[in-house]
Protein backbone atom coordinates (compact mmCIF):
# COMPACT_ATOMS: atom_id res chain seq x y z
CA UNK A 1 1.45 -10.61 19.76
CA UNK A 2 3.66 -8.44 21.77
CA UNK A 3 5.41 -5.44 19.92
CA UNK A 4 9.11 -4.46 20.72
CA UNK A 5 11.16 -1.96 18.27
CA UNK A 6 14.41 -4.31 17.15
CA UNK A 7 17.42 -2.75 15.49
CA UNK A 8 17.27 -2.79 11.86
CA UNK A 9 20.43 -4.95 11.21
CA UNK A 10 19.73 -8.76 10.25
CA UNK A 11 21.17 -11.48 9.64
CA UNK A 12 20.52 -15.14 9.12
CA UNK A 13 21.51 -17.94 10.86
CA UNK A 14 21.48 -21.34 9.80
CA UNK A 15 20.94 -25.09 11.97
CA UNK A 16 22.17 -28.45 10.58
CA UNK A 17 21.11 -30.58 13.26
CA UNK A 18 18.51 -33.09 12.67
CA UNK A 19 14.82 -33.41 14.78
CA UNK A 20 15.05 -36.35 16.77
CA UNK A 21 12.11 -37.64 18.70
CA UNK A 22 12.41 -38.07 22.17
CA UNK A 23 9.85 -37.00 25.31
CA UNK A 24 7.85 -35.00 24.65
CA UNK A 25 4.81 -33.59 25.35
CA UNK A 26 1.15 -33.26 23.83
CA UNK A 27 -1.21 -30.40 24.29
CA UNK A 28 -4.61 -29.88 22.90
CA UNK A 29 -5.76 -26.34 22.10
CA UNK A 30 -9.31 -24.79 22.45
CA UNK A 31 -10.25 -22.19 19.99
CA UNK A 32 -12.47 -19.60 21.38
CA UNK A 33 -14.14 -16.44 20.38
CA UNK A 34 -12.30 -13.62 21.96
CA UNK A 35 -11.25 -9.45 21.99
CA UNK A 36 0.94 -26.36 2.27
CA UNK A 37 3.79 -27.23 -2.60
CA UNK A 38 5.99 -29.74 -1.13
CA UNK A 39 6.17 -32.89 1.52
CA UNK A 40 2.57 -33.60 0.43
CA UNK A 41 -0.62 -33.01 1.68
CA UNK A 42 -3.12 -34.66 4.78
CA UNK A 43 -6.58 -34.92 5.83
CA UNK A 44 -6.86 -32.88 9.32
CA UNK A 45 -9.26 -35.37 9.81
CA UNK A 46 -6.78 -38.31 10.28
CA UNK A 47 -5.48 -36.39 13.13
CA UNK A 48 -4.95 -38.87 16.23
CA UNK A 49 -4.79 -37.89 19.68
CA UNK A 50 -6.73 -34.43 19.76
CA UNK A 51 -10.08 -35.60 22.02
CA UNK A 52 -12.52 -32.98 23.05
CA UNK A 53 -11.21 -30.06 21.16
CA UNK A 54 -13.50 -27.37 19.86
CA UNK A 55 -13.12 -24.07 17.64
CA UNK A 56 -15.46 -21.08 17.75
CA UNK A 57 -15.43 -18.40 15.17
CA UNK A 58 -11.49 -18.38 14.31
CA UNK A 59 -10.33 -15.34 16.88
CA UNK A 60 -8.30 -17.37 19.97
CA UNK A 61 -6.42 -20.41 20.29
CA UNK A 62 -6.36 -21.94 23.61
CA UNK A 63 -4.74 -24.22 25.85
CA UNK A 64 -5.70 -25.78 29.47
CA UNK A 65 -2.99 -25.44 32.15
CA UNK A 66 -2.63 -25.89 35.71
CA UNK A 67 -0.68 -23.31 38.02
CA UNK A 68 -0.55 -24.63 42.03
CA UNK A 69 -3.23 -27.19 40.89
CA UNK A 70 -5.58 -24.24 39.32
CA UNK A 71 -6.79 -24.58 36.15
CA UNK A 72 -6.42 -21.64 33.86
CA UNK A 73 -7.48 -21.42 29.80
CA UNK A 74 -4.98 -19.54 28.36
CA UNK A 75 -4.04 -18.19 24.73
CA UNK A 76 -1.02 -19.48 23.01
CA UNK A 77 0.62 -16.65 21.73
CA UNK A 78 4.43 -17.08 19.59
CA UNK A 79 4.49 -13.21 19.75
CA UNK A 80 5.42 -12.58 23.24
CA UNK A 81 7.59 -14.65 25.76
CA UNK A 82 5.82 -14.60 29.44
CA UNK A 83 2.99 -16.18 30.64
CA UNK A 84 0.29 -14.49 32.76
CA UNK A 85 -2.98 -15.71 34.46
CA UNK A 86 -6.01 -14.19 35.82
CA UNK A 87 -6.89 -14.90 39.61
CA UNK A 88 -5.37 -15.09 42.43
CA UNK A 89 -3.34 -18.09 42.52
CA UNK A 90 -3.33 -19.99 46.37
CA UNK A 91 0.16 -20.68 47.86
CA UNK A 92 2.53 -18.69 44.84
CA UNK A 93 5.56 -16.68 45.85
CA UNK A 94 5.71 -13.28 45.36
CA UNK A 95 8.66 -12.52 44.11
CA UNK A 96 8.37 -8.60 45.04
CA UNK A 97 8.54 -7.23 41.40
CA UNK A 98 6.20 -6.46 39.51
CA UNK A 99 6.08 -7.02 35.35
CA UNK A 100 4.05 -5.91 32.80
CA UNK A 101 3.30 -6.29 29.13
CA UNK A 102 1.79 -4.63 26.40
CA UNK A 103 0.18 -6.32 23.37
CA UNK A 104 -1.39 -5.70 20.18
CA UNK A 105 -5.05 -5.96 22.11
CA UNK A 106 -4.94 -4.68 25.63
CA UNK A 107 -1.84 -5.57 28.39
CA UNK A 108 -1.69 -7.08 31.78
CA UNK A 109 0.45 -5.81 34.88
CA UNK A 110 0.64 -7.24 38.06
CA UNK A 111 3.03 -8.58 41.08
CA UNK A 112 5.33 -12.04 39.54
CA UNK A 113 4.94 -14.64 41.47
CA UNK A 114 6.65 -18.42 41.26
CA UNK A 115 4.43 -21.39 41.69
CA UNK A 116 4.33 -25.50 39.86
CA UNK A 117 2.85 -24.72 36.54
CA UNK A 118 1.70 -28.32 34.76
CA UNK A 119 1.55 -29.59 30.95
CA UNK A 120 0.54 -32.77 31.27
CA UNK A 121 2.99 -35.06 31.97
CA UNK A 122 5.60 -32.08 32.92
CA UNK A 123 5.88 -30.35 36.18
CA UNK A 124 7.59 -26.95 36.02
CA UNK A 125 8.74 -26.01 39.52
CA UNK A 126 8.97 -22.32 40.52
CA UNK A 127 7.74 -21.04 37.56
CA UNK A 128 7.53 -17.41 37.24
CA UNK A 129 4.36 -15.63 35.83
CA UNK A 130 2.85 -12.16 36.10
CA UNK A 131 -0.55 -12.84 38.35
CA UNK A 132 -3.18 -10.27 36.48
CA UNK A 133 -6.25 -9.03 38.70
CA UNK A 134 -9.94 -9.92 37.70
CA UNK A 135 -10.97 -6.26 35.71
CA UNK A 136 -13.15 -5.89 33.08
CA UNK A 137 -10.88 -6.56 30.55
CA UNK A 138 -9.24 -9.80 32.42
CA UNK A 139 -11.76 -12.48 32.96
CA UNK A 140 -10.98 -14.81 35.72
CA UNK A 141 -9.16 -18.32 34.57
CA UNK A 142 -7.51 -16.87 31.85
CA UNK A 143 -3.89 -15.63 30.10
CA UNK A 144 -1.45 -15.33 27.78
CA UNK A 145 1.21 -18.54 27.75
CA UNK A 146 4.34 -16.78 25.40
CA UNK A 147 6.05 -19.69 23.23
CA UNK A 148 8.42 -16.40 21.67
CA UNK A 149 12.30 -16.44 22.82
CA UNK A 150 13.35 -15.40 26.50
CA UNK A 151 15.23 -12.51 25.48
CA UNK A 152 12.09 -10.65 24.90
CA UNK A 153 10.70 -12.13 28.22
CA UNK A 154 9.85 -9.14 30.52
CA UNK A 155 9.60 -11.36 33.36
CA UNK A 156 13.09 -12.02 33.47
CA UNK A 157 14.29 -8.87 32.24
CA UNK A 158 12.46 -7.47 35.75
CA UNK A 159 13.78 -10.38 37.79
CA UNK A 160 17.33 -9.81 36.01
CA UNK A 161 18.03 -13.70 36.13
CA UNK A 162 17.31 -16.88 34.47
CA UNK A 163 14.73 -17.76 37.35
CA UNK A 164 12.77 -15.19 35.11
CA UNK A 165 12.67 -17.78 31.94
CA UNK A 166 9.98 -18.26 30.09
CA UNK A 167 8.07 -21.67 30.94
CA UNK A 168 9.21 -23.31 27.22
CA UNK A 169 12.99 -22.67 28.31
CA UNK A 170 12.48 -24.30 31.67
CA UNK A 171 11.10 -27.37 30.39
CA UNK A 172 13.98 -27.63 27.53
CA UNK A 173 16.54 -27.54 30.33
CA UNK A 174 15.00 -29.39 33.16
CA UNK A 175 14.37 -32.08 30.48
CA UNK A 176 17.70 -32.48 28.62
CA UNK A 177 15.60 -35.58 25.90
CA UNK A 178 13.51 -33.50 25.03
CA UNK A 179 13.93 -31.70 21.62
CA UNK A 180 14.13 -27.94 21.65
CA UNK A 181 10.88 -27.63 19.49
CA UNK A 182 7.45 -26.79 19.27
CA UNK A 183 4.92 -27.09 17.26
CA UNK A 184 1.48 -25.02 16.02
CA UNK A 185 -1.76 -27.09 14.03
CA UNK A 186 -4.68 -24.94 13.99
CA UNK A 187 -8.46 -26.06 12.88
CA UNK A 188 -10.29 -23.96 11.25
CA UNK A 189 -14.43 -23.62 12.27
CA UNK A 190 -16.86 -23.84 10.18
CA UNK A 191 -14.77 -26.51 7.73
CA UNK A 192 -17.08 -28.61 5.80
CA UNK A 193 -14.47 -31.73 5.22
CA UNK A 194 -12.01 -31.47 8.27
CA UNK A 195 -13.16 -30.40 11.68
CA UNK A 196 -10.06 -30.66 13.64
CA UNK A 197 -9.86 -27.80 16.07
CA UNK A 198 -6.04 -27.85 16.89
CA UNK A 199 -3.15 -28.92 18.69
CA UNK A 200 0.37 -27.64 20.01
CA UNK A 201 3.19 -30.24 20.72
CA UNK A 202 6.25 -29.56 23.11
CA UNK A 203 9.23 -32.12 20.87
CA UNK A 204 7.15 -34.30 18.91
CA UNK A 205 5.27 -33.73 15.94
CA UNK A 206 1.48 -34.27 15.06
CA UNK A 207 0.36 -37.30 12.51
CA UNK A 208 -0.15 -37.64 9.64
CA UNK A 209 2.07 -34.36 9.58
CA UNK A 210 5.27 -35.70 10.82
CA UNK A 211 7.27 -34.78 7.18
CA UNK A 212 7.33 -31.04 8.84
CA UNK A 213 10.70 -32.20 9.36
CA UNK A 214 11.51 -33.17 5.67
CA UNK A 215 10.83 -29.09 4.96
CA UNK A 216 13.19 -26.97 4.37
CA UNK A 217 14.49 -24.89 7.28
CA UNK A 218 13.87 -21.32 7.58
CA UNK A 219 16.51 -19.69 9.02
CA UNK A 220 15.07 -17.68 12.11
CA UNK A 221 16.34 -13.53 11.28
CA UNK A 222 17.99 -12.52 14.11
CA UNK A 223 17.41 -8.71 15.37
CA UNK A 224 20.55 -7.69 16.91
CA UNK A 225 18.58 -5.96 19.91
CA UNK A 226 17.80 -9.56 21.69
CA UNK A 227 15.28 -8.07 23.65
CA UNK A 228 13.13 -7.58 20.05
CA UNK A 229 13.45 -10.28 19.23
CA UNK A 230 10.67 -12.87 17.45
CA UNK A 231 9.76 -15.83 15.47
CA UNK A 232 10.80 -14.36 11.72
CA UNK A 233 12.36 -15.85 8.46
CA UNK A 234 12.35 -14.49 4.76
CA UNK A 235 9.48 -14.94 1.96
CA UNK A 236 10.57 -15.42 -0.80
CA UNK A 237 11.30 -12.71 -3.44
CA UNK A 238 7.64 -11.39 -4.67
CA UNK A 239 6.45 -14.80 -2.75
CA UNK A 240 2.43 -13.63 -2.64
CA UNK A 241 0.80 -14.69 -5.51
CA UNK A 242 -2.37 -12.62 -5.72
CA UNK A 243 -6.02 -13.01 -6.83
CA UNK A 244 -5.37 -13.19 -10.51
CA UNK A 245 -2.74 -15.77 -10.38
CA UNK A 246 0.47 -13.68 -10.37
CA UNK A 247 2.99 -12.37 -8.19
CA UNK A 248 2.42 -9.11 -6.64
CA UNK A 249 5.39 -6.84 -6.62
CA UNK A 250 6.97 -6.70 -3.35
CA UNK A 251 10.47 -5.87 -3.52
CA UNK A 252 10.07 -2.05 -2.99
CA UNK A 253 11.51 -1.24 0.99
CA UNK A 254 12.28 -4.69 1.76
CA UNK A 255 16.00 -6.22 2.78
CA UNK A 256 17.33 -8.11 0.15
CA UNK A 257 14.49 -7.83 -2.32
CA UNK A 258 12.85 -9.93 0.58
CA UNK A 259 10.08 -9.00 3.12
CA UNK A 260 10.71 -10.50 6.65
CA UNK A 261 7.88 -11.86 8.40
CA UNK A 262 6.79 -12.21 11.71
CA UNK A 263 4.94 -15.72 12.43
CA UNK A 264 2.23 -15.01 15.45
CA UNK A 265 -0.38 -17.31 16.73
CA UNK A 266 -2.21 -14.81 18.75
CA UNK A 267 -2.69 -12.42 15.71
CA UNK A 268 -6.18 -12.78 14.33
CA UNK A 269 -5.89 -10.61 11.21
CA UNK A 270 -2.45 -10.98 9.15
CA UNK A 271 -1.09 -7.96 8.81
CA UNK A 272 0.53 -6.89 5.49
CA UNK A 273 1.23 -3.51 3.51
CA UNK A 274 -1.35 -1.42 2.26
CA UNK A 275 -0.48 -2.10 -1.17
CA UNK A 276 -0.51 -5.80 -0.42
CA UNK A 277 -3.79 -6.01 0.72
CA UNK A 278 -4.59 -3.21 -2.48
CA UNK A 279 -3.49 -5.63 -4.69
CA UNK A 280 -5.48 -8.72 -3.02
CA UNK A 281 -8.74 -7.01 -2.30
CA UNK A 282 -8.88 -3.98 -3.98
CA UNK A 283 -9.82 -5.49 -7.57
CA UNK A 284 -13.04 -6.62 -6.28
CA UNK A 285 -16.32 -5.19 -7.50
CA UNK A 286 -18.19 -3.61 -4.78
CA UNK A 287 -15.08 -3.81 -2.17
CA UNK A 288 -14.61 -1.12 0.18
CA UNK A 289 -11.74 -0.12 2.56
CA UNK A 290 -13.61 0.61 6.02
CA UNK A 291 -13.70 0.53 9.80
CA UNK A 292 -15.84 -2.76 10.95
CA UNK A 293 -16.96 -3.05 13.71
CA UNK A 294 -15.79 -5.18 16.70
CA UNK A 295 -12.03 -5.22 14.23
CA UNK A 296 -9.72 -3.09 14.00
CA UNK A 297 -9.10 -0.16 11.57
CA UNK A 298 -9.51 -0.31 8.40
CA UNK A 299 -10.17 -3.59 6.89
CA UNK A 300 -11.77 -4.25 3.37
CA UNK A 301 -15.48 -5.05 3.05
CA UNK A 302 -16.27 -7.37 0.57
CA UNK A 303 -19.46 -9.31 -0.60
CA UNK A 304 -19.07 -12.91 1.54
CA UNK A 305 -19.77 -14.97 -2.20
CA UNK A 306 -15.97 -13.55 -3.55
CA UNK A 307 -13.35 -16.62 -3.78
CA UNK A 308 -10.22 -15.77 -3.89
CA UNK A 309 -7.03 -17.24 -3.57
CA UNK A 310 -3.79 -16.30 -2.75
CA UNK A 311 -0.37 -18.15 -2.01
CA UNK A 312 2.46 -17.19 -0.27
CA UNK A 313 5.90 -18.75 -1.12
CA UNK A 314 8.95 -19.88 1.20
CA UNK A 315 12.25 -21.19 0.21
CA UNK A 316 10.58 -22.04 -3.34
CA UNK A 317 7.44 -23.93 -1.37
CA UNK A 318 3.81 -22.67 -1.84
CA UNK A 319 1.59 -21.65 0.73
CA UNK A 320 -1.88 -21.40 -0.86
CA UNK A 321 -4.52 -19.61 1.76
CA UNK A 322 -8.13 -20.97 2.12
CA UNK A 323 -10.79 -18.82 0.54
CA UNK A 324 -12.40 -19.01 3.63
CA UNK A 325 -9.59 -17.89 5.33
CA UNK A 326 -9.00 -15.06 2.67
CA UNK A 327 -12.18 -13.70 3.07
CA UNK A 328 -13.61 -14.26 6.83
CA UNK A 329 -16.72 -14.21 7.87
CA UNK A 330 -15.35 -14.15 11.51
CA UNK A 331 -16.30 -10.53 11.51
CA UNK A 332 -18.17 -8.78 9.36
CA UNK A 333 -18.30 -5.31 7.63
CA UNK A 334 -20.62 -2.73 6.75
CA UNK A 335 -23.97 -3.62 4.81
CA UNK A 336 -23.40 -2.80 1.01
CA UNK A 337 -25.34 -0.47 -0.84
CA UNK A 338 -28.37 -2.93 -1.57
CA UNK A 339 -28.52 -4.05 2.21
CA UNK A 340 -26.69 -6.92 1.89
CA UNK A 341 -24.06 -8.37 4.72
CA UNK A 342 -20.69 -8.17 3.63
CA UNK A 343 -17.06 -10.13 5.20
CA UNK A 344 -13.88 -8.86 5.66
CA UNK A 345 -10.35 -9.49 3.77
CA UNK A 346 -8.09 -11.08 7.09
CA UNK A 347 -5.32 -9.59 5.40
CA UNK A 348 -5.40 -6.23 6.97
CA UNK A 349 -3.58 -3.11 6.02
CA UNK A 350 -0.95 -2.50 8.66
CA UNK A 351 -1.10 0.20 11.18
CA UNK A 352 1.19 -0.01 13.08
CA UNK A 353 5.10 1.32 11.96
CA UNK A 354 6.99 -2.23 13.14
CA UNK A 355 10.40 -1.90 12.72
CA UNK A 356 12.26 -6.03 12.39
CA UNK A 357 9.99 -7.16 9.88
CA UNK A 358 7.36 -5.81 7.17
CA UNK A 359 4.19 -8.25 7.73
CA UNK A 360 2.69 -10.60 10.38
CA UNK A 361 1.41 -14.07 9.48
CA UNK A 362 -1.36 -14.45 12.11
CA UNK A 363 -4.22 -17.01 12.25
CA UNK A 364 -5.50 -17.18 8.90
CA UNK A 365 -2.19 -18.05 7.73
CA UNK A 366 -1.34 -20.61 10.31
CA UNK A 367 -4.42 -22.58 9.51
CA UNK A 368 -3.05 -23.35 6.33
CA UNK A 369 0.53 -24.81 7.73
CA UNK A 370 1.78 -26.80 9.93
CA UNK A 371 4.39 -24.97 12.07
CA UNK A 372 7.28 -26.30 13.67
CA UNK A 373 9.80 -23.71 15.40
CA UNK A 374 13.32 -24.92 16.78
CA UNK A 375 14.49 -23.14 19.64
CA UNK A 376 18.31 -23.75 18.85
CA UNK A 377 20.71 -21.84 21.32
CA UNK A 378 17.71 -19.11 21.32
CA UNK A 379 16.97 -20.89 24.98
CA UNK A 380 18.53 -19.40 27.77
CA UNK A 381 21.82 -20.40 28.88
CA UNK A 382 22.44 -22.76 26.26
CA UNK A 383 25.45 -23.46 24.49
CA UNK A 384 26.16 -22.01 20.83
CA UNK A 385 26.66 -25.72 20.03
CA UNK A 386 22.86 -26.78 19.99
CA UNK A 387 22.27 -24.81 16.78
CA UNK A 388 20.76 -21.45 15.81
CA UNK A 389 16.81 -21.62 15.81
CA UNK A 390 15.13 -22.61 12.55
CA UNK A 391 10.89 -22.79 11.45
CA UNK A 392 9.49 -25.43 9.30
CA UNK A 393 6.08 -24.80 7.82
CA UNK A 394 3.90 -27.88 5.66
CA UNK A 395 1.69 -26.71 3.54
CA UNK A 396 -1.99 -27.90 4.36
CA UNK A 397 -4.37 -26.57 2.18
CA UNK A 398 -5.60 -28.23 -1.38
CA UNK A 399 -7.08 -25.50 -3.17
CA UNK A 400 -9.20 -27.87 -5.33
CA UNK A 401 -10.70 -29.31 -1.51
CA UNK A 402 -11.22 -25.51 -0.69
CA UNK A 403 -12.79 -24.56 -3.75
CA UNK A 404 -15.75 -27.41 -2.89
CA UNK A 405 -15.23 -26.13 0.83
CA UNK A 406 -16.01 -22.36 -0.12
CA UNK A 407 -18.85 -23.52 -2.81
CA UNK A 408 -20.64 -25.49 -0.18
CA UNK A 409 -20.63 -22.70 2.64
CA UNK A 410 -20.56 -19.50 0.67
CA UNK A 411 -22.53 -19.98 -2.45
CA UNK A 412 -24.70 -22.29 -1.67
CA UNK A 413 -23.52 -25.22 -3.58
CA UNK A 414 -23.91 -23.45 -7.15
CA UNK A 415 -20.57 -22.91 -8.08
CA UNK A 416 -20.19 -19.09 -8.85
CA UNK A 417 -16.84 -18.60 -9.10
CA UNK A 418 -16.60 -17.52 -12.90
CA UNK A 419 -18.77 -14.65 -12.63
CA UNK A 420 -16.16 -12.51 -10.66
CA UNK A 421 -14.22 -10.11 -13.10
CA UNK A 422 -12.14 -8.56 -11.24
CA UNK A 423 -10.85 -4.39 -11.84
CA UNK A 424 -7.74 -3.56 -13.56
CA UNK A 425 -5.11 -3.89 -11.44
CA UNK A 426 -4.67 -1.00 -8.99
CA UNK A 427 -1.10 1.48 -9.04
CA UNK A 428 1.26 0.14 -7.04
CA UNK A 429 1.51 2.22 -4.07
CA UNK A 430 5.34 1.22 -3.26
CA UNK A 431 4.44 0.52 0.38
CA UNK A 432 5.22 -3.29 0.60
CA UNK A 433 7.15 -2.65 3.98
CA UNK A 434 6.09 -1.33 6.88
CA UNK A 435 9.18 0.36 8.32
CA UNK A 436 11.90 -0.38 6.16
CA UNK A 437 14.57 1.17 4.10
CA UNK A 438 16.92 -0.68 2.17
CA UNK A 439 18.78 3.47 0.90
CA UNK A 440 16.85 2.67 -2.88
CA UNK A 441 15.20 5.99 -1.92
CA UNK A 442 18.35 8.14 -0.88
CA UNK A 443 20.23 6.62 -3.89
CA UNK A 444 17.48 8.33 -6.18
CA UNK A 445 17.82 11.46 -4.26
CA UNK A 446 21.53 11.52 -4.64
CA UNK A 447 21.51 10.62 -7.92
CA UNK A 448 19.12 13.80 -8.47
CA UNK A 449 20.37 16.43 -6.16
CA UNK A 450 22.45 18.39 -9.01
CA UNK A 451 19.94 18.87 -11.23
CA UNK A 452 17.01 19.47 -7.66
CA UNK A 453 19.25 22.38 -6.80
CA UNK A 454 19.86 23.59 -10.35
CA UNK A 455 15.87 23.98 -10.24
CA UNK A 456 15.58 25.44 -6.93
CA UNK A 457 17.67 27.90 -7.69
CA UNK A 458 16.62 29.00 -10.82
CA UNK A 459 12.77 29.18 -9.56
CA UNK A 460 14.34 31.15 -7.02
CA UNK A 461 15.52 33.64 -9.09
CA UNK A 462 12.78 33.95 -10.80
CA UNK A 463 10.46 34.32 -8.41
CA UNK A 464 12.68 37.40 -7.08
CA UNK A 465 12.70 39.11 -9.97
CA UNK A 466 8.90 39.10 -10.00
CA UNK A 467 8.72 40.18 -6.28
CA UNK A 468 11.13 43.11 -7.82
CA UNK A 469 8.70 43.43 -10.20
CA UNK A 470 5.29 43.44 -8.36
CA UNK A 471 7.11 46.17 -5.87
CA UNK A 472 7.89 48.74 -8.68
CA UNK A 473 4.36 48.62 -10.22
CA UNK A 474 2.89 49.17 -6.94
CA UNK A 475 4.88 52.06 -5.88
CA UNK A 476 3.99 53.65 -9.06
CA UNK A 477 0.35 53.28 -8.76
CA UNK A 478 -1.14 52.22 -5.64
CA UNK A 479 -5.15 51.55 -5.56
CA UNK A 480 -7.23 52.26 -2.08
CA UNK A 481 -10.39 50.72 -1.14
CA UNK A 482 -12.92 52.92 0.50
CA UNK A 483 -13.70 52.53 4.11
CA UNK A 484 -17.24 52.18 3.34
CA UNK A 485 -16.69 49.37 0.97
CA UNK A 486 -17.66 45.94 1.77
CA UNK A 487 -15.22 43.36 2.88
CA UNK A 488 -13.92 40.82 0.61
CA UNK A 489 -16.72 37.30 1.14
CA UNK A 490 -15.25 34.72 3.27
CA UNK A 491 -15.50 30.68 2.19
CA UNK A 492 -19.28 29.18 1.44
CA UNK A 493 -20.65 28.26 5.24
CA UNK A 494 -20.25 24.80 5.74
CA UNK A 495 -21.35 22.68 8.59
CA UNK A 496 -19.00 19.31 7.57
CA UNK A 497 -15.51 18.92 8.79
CA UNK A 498 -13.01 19.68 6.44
CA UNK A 499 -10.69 17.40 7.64
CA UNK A 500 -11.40 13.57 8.08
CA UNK A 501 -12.29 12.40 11.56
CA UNK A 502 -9.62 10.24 12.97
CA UNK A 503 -10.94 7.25 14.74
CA UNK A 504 -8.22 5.44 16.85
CA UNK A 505 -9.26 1.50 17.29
CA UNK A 506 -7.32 -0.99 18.42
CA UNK A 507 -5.55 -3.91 16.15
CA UNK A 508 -7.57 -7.01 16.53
């Protein structure tokens, strides 16, 4: 969830090593309100090994860890690389530097200190982390734990050595069995048939979902400023199938013909191009692109009842979303115009100008795959032999199981799905990337500039000539207005603002 600005240059790396499973470690994950084609599918609720997990409302994943014995609830978060807690922690080291970070939401700063951080089963000795003061936008017993790579880790960047590495990279080399790997099952609340809140794994993988390893491996895109860098791979060309059942044109601004994304488990909202989420939302009858409260700006507002599905693609592999993930009732918008509540489309119109990669695969994406990310040589100090870094993603979701799922909770039980019609489909807007440039747009201008100066020269002249023109007549006869006369009338008196307000808010 952490935002750097990478260089612009990619390319893709590739691992042939094979997952083996050795130690490992097992971590359940809390989910709190706060600020998948091939390899077959499985029942969440044949999940083993998961007691005492909850999920409320779809906003944070959490984890429980201990740092000098204190226990601290802390967001897992594969878009930024440090860990930081809230509290003073009894008997750390200060380290006499201080580190901060910025994130989507809010930042911490504070003094990094080394103490024994715990997963269970693993002690991590010396383990550096940014210690956050109590404020009133950092409760006490919480944090950020970064699972991202250590070259984006500010920690170590301030302490300038590796006893700055992120706590993932210290447990991969004080533990030479265990697999460089993690990885990501989130629950969704609120599911009628499985009510598994989630789980995070340090080398092993979660059953029934253990075939993660059978998919096929998404080269991690390397930025080639390391200290950008994050979890990314390619979707596939046009890979978002939208609403009405075909692909939506994304090829416009993206490397390749390909968009890169950016996989985050502390992103809420997905984030995705304007004409992205156009083309998803904006068919709907009575949806509306506007600022919700308690979000983040702009999101569309859309009447909770509207099913739709969409399906992203990888490496020839669909993806398809949850209607209840597509449409959210985590938040919700504006009242329509006949009073009634509406939700909001997770898949928000981007913001932000990111420059590495064109969307960002947040929550209500992850709920529908299981993630696994290799670490490769991406951990610090190891050798180029172990393998570039690699993410597998199972697809989870059956959409006929989340058709009865969004029947159930959203209409009722009477299945309503027919009567939605949606709008012609909107222009595309050509914004399917939120920085990028792939040069389609100079080639057009170079392929044009004879004939753009021809023009500009000609209306040039001609608009000379008339100034020639105007100047003659109006030496020959020249009009005066009396000083008595009134003065020309100004603009009708308004009291609105001509110009729209701008309302800054912060990404959710």
């Amino acid at each position: 969830m952490k935002f750097l600005t990478p260089s612009l240059l990619l390319y893709l790396s590739f691992l042939l090593n094979d997952v083996p499973k050795t130690q490992a470690i097992h971590l359940p994950i809390q989910g709190r309100i706060g600020g998948f084609g091939s390899g077959g599918l499985a029942r969440r609720a044949g999940v083993t090994g998961t007691p005492d997990l909850s999920n409320q409302g779809n906003l944070q994943y959490q984890t429980n860890i201990t740092v000098n014995g204190q226990q601290f609830q802390v967001l897992i978060d594969t878009g930024s690389s440090d860990l930081y807690v809230v509290g003073n922690v009894n008997g750390a080291k200060d380290t006499g530097k201080t580190g901060s970070v910025t994130y989507a939401i809010g930042s911490t700063k504070g003094p990094i200190k080394t103490a024994t951080v715990e997963f269970e089963g693993f002690k991590i000795p010396n383990q550096a982390f940014i210690e956050q003061s109590v404020d009133s936008e950092h409760t006490e017993g919480s944090g950020i734990i970064g699972l991202g790579p250590s070259s984006a880790s500010e920690i170590r960047g301030a302490l300038g050595n590796s006893g700055g590495d992120p706590v993932l990279d210290r447990i991969f080399k004080q533990n030479s069995n265990t697999s460089n790997y993690i990885t990501i099952l989130l629950g969704r609340a609120g599911d009628p048939t499985d009510t598994f809140a989630g789980d995070i794994t340090v080398g092993e993988t979660v059953s029934p979902f253990d075939n993660v390893t059978s998919q096929p491996k998404l080269p991690v895109t390397e930025m080639s400023n390391r200290g950008g860098q994050h979890w990314t791979a390619m979707l596939d060309k046009n890979g978002i199938i939208g609403p009405d059942g075909n692909r939506i044109n994304t090829t416009k601004h993206a490397t390749g013909n390909k968009l890169t994304v950016m996989f985050d488990s502390g992103f809420t909202f997905p984030q995705v191009s304007a004409n992205i989420a156009n083309q998803i939302y904006g068919r709907v009858p009575g949806a509306v692109l506007a600022n919700v409260s308690g979000g983040s700006a702009p999101m569309w507002t859309l009447p909770c009842s509207t099913e739709l599905n969409v399906t992203f693609i990888f490496q020839n592999v669909s993806f398809p979303i949850h209607p209840l993930d597509t449409v959210t009732s985590a938040l919700q918008g504006p009242p329509d115009s006949s009073g009634n509540p509406t939700c909001v489309g997770a898949f928000q119109p981007i913001t932000t100008n990111i420059q590495g990669f064109d969307i960002i695969l947040g929550m209500s994406f992850l709920r529908n795959a299981y993630m696994l990310i290799n670490f490769g040589d991406f951990v610090d100090g190891s050798l180029a032999k172990v393998g570039d870094p690699y993410i597998q993603l199972l697809p989870l979701t059956d959409p006929a199981e989340a058709h009865a799922d969004f029947v159930k909770i959203r209409m009722d039980g009477i299945d309503k799905s027919a009567d939605l019609h949606l709008l012609p489909a909107l222009p595309d807007s050509g914004d399917d990337g939120s920085s990028r440039d792939d040069g389609s747009s100079q080639d057009t201008l170079h392929k044009y500039l004879p004939y753009i100066i021809a023009g500009s020269v000609a209306v040039g002249v001609i608009i000379l000539i008339l100034i020639i023109a105007a100047s003659y007549r109006a030496s020959t006869k020249r009009k005066y207005r009396r000083l008595h006369d009134p003065a020309p009338a100004g603009l009708p008196a308004s009291n609105s603002d001509p110009f729209q307000n701008y309302q800054p808010t912060r990404r959710y």
